[in-house]
C-alpha atoms as a PDB file:
ATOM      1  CA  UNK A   1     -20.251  13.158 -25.654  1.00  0.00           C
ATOM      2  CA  UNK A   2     -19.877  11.852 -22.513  1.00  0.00           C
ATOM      3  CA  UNK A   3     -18.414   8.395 -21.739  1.00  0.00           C
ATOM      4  CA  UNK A   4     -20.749   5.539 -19.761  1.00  0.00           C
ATOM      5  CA  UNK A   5     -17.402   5.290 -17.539  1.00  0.00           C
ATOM      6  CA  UNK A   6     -17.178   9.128 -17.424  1.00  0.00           C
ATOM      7  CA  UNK A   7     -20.964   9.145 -15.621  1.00  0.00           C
ATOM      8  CA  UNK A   8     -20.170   9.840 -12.104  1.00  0.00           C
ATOM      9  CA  UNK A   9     -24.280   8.197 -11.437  1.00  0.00           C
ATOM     10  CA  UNK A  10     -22.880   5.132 -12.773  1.00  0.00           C
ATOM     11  CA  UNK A  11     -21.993   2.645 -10.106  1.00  0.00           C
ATOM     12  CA  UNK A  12     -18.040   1.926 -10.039  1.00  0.00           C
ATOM     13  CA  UNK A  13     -18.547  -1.697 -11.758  1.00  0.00           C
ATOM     14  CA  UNK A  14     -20.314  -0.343 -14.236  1.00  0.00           C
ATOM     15  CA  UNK A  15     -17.655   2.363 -15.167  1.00  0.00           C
ATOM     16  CA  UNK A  16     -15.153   0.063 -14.696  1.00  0.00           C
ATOM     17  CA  UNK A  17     -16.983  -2.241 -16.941  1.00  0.00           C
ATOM     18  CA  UNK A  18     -17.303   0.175 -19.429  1.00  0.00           C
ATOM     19  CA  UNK A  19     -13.620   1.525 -19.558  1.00  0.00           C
ATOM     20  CA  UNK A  20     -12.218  -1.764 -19.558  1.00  0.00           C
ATOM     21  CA  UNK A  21     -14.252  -3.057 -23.070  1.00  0.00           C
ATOM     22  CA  UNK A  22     -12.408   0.184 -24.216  1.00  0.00           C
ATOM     23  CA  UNK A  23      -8.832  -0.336 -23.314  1.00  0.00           C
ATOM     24  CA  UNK A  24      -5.975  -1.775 -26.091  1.00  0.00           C
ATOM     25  CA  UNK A  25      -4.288  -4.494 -24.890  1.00  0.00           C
ATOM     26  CA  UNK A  26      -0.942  -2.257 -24.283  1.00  0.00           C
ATOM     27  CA  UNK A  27      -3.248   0.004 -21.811  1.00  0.00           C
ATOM     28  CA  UNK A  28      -4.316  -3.108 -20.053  1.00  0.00           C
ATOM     29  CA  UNK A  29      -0.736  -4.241 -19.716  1.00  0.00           C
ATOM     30  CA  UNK A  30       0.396  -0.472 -18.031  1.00  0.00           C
ATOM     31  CA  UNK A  31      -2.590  -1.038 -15.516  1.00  0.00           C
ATOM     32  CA  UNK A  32      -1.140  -4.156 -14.092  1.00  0.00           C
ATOM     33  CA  UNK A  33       2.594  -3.016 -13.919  1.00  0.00           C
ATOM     34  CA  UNK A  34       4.134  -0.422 -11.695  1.00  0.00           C
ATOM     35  CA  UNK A  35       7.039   1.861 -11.856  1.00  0.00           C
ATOM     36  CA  UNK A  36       9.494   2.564  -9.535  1.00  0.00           C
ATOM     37  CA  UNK A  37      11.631   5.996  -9.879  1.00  0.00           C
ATOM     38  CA  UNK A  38      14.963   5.082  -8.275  1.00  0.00           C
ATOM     39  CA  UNK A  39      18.012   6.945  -7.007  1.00  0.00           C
ATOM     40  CA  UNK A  40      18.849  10.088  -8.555  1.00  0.00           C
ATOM     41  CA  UNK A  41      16.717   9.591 -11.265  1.00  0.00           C
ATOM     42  CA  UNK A  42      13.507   9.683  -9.400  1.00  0.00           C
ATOM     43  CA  UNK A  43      12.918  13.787 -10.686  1.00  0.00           C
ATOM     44  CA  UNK A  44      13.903  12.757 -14.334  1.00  0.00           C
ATOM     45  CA  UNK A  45      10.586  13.509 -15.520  1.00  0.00           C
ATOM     46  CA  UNK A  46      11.363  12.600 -19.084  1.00  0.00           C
ATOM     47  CA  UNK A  47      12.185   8.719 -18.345  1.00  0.00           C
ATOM     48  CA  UNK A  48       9.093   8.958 -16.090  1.00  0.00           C
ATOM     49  CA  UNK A  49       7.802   9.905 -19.491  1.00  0.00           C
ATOM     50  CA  UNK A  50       9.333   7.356 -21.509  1.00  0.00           C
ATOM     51  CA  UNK A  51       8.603   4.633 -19.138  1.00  0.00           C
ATOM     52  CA  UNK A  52       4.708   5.089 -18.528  1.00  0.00           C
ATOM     53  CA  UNK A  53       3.737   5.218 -23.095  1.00  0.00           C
ATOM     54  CA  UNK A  54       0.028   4.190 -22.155  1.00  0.00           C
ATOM     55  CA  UNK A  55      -0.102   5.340 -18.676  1.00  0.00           C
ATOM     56  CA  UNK A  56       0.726   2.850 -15.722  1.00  0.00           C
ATOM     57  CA  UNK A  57      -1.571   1.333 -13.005  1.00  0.00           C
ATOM     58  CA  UNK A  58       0.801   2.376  -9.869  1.00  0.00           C
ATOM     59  CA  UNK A  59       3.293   4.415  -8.570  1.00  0.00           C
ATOM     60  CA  UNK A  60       6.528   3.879  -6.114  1.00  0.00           C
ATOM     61  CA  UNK A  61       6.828   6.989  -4.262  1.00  0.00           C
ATOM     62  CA  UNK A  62       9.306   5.139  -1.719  1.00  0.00           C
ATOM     63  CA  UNK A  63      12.531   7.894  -3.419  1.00  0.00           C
ATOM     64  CA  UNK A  64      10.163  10.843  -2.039  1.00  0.00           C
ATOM     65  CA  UNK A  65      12.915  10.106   1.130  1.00  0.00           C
ATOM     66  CA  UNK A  66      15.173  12.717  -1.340  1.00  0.00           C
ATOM     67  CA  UNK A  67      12.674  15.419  -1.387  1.00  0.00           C
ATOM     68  CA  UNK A  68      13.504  17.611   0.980  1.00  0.00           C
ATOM     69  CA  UNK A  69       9.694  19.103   2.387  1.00  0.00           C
ATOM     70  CA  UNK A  70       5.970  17.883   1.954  1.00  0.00           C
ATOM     71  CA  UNK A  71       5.178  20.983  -0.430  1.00  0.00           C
ATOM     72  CA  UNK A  72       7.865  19.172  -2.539  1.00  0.00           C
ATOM     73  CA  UNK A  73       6.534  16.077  -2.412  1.00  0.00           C
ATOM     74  CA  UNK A  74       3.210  16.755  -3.193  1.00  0.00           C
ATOM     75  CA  UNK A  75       4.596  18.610  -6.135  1.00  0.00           C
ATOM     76  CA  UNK A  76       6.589  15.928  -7.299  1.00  0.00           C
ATOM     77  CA  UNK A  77       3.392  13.981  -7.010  1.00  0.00           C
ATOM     78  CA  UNK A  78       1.226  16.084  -8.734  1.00  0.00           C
ATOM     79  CA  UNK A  79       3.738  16.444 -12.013  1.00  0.00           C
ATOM     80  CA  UNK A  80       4.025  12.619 -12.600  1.00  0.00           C
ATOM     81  CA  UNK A  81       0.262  11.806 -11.936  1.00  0.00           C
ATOM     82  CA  UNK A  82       0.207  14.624 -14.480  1.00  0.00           C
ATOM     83  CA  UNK A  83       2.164  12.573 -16.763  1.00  0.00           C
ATOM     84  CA  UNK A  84       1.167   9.560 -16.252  1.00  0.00           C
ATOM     85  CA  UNK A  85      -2.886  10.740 -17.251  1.00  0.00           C
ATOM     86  CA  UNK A  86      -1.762  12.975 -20.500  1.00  0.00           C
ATOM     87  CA  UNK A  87       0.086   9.392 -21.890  1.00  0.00           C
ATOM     88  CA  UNK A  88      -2.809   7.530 -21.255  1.00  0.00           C
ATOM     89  CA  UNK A  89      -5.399   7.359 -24.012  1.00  0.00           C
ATOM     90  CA  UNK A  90      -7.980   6.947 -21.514  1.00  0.00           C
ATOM     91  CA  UNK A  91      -6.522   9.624 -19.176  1.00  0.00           C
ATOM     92  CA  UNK A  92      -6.191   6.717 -16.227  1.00  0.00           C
ATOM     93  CA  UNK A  93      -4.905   8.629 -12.856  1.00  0.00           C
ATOM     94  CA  UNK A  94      -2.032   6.278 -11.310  1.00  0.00           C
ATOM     95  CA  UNK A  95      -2.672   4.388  -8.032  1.00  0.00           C
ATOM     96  CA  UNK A  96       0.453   6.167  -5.759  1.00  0.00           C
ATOM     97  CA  UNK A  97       1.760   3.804  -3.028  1.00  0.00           C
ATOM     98  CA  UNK A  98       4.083   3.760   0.380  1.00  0.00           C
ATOM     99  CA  UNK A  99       5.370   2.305   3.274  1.00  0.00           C
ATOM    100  CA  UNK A 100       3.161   3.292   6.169  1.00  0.00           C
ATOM    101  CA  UNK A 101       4.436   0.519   9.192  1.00  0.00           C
ATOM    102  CA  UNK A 102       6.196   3.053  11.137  1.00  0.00           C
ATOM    103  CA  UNK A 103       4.983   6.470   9.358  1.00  0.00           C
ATOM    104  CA  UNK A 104       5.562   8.056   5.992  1.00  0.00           C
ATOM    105  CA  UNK A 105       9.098   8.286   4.681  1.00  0.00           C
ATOM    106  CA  UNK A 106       8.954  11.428   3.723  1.00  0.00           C
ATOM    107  CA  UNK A 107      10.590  14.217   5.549  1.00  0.00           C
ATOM    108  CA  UNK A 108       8.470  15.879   8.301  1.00  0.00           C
ATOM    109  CA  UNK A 109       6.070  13.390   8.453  1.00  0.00           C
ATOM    110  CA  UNK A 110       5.543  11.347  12.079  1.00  0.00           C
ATOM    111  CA  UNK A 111       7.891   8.426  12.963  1.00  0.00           C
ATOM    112  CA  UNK A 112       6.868   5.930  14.739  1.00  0.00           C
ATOM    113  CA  UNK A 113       8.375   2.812  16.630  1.00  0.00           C
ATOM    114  CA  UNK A 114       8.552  -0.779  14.641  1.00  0.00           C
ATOM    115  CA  UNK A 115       5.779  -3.052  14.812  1.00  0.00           C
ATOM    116  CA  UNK A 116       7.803  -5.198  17.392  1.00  0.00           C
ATOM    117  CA  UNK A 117       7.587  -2.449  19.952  1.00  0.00           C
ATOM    118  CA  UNK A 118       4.123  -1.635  18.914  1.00  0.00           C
ATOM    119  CA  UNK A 119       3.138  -5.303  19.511  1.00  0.00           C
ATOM    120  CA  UNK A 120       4.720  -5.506  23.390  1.00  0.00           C
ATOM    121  CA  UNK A 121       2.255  -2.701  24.276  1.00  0.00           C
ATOM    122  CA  UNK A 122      -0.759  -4.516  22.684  1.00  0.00           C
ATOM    123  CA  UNK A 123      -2.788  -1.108  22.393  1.00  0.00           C
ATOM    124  CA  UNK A 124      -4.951  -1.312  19.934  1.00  0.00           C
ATOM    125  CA  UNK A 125      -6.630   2.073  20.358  1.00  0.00           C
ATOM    126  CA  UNK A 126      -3.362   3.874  19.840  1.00  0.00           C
ATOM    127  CA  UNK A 127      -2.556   1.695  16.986  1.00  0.00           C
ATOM    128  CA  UNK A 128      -5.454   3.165  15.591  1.00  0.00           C
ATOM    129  CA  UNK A 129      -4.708   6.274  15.595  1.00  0.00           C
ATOM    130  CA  UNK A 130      -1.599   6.419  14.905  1.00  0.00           C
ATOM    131  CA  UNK A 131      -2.868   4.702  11.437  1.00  0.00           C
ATOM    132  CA  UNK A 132      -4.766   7.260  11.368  1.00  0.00           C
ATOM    133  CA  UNK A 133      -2.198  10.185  11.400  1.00  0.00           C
ATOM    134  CA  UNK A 134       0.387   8.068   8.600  1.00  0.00           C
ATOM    135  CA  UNK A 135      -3.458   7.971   6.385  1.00  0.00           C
ATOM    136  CA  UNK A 136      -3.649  11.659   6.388  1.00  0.00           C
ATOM    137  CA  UNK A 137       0.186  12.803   6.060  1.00  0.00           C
ATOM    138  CA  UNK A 138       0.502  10.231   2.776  1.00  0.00           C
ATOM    139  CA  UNK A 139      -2.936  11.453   1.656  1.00  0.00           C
ATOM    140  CA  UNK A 140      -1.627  14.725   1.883  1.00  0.00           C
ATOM    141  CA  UNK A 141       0.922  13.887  -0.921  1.00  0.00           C
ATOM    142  CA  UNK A 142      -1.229  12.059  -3.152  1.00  0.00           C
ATOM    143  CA  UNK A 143      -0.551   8.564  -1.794  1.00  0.00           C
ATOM    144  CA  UNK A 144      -3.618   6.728  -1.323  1.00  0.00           C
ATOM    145  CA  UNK A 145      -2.054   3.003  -1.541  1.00  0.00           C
ATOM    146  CA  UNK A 146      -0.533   2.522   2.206  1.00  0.00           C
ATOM    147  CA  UNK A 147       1.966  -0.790   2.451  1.00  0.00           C
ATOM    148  CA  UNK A 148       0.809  -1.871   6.226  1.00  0.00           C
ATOM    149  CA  UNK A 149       0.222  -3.571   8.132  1.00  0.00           C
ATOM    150  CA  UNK A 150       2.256  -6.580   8.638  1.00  0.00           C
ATOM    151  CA  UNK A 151       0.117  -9.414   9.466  1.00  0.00           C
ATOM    152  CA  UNK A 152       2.756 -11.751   9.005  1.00  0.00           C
ATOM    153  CA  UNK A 153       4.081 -14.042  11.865  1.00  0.00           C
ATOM    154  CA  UNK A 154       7.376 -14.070  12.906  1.00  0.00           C
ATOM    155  CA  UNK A 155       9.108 -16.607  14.959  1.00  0.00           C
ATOM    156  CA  UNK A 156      12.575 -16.901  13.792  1.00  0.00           C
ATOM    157  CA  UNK A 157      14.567 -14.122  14.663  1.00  0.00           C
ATOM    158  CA  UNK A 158      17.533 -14.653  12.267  1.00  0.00           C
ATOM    159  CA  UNK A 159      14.670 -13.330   9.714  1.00  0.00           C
ATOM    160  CA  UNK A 160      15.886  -9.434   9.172  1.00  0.00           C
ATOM    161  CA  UNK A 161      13.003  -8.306   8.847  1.00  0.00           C
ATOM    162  CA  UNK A 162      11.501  -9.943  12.023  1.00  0.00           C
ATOM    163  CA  UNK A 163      10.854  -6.119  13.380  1.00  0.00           C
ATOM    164  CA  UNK A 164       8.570  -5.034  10.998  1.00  0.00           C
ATOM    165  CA  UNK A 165       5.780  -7.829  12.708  1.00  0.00           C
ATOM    166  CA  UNK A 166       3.751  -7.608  15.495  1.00  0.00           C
ATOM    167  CA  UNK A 167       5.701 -10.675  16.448  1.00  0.00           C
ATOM    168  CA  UNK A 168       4.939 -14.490  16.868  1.00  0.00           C
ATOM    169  CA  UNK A 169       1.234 -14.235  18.398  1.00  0.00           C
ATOM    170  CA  UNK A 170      -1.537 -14.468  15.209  1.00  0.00           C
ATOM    171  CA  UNK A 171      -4.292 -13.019  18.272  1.00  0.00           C
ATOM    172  CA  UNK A 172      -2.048 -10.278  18.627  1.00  0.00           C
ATOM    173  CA  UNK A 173      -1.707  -9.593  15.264  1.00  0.00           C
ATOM    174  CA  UNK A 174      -5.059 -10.383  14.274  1.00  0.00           C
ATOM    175  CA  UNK A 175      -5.903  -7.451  17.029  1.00  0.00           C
ATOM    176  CA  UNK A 176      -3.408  -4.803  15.597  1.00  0.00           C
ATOM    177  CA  UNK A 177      -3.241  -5.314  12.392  1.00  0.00           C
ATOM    178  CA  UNK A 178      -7.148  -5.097  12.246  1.00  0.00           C
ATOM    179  CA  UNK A 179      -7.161  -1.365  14.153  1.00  0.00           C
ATOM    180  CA  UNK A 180      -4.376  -0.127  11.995  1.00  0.00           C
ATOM    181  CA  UNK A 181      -6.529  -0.970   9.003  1.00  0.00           C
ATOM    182  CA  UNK A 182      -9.264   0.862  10.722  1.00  0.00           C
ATOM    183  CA  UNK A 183      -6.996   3.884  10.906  1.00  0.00           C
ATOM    184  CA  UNK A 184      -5.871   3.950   7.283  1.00  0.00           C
ATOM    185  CA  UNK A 185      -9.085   3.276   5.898  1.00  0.00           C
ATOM    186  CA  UNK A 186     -11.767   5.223   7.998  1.00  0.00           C
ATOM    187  CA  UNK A 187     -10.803   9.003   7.263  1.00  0.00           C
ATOM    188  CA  UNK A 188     -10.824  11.230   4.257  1.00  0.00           C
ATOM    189  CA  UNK A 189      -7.841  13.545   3.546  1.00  0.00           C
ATOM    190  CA  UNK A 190      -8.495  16.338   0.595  1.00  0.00           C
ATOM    191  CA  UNK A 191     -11.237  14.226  -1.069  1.00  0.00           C
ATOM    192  CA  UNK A 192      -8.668  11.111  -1.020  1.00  0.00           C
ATOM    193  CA  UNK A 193      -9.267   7.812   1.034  1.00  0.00           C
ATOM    194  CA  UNK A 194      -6.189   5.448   1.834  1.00  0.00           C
ATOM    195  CA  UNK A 195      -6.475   1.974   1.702  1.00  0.00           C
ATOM    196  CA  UNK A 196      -4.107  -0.501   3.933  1.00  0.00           C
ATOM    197  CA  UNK A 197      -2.131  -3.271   1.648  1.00  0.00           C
ATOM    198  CA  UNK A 198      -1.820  -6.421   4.625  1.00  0.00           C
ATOM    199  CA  UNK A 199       1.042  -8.145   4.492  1.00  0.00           C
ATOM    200  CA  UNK A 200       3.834  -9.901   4.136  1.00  0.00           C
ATOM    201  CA  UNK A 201       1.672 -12.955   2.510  1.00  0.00           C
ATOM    202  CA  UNK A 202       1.797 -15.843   2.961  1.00  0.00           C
ATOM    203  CA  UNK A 203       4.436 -16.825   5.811  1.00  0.00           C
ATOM    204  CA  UNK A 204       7.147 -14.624   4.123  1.00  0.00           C
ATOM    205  CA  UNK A 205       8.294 -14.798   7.366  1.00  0.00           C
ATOM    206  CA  UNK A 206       8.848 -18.015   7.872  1.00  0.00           C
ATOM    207  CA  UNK A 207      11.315 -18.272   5.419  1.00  0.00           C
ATOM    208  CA  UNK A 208      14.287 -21.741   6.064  1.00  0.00           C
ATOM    209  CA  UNK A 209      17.089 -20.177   7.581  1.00  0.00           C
ATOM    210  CA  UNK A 210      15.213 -16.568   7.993  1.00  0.00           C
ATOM    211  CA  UNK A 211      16.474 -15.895   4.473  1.00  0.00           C
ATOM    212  CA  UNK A 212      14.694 -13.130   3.623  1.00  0.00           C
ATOM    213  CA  UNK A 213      13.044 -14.024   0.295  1.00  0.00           C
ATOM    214  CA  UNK A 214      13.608 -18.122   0.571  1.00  0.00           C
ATOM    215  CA  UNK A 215      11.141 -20.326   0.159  1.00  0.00           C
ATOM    216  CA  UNK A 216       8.804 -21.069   2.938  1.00  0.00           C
ATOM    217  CA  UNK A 217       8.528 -24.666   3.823  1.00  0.00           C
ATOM    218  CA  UNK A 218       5.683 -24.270   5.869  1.00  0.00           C
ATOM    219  CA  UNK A 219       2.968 -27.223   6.501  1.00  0.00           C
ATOM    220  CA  UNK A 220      -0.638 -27.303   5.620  1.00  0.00           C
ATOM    221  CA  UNK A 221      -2.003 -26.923   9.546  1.00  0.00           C
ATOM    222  CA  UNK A 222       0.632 -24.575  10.465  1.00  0.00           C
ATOM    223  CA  UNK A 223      -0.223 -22.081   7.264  1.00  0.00           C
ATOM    224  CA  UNK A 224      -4.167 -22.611   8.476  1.00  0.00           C
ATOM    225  CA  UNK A 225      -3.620 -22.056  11.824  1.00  0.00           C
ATOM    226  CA  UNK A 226      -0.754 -19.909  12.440  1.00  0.00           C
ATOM    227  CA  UNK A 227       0.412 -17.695   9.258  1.00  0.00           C
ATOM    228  CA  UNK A 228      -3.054 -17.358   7.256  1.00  0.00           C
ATOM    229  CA  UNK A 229      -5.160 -17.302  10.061  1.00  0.00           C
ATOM    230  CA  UNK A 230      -4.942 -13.192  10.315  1.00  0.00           C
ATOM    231  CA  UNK A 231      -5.915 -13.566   6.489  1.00  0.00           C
ATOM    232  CA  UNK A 232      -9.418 -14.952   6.505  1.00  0.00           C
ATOM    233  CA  UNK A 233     -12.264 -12.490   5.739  1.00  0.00           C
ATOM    234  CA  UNK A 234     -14.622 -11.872   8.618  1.00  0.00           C
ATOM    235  CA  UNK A 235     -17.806 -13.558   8.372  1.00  0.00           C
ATOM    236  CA  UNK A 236     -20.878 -11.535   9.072  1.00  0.00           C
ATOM    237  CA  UNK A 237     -22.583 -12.413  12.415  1.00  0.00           C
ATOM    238  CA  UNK A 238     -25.800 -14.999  11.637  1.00  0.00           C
ATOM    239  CA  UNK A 239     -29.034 -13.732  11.959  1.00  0.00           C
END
């Protein structure tokens, strides 16, 4: 007999709903955590195995850099998801994510220039559609959980990671980061849709020192103003 959160005429809060009354607490636990295949062990299926018991809630598919083609990688994909759904009682599908600032890193796939350079040109049309293009390769390969963009301002340029921004304007970001979201989101690849992960929150990038992973002593008006502001919801236009 079918499940309520098996009835595809359901809306997704009520299946969600449903599913969640059903889950032990150890399944609840695997949907909040995430696993992370690393070095050569990414392709050890069996530790994939041991290390997802009641399924997990995402997947790090940042070691697909090893695999040498996209046929590969999808297949690599496809063989944990498969995993990951057979040890949960529930038969949960993983959430898959990647890096998407400057493309896919997986081999073949488009590379494109840091956010930095992105930011000097201020294009927001290309920025779009080169979101666009990183959506549909990592779609491609199962990935529908894209880590960009970075919405983060950075104004210290001991911070390492200082490239990875659009750089120290939040109107500039605000402007970019916005169309790349468009990109990732607004497409369909293989009956998947991508969703964009903003970051680095909240004034990562401010870190003392440009530490990278300090604390950030960063005052009230200057985290409203300057390093959240790209972070506020959009509120509809009055009637």
């Amino acid at each position: 007999m079918e499940k309520m959160y098996q009835d595809v005429n359901r809306t997704p809060q009520e299946r969600a709903a449903a599913l969640l009354a059903e889950l032990n607490l150890d399944e609840k636990m695997a949907q909040v955590n995430c696993i992370f295949p690393f070095g050569e062990s990414y392709n050890d299926m069996e530790k994939i195995a041991a290390d997802t018991p009641f399924g997990i809630g995402e997947v790090s598919t940042l070691e697909m850099r090893r695999i040498g083609t996209l046929e590969e990688a999808a297949r690599w994909q496809r063989d944990v998801q498969r995993i990951v759904m057979e040890n949960s009682p529930h038969h949960i599908p993983a959430v898959f994510h990647m890096e998407g600032l400057c493309g896919a890193f997986i081999q073949d796939t488009a590379s494109f220039p840091a956010g930095i350079g992105r930011g000097a040109g201020f294009d927001t049309g290309l920025e779009e559609r080169i979101a666009e293009t990183v959506s549909r390769q990592e779609a491609a390969c199962g990935i529908t959980h894209i880590l960009a963009p970075v919405l983060d301002i950075s104004r210290d340029s001991r911070m390492g990671r200082q490239g990875e921004t659009y750089g120290e304007d939040p109107a500039l970001a605000s402007a970019l980061g916005a169309a790349y979201t468009r990109g990732i989101q607004k497409g369909e690849t293989a009956g998947r849709r991508t969703e964009s992960v903003a970051k680095h929150f909240l004034a990562f990038h401010n870190s003392q020192g440009g530490i990278h992973g300090t604390h950030s002593d960063t005052p009230a008006r200057l985290l409203r103003e300057i390093y959240g502001s790209r972070f506020r919801p959009r509120l509809p236009n009055p009637v």
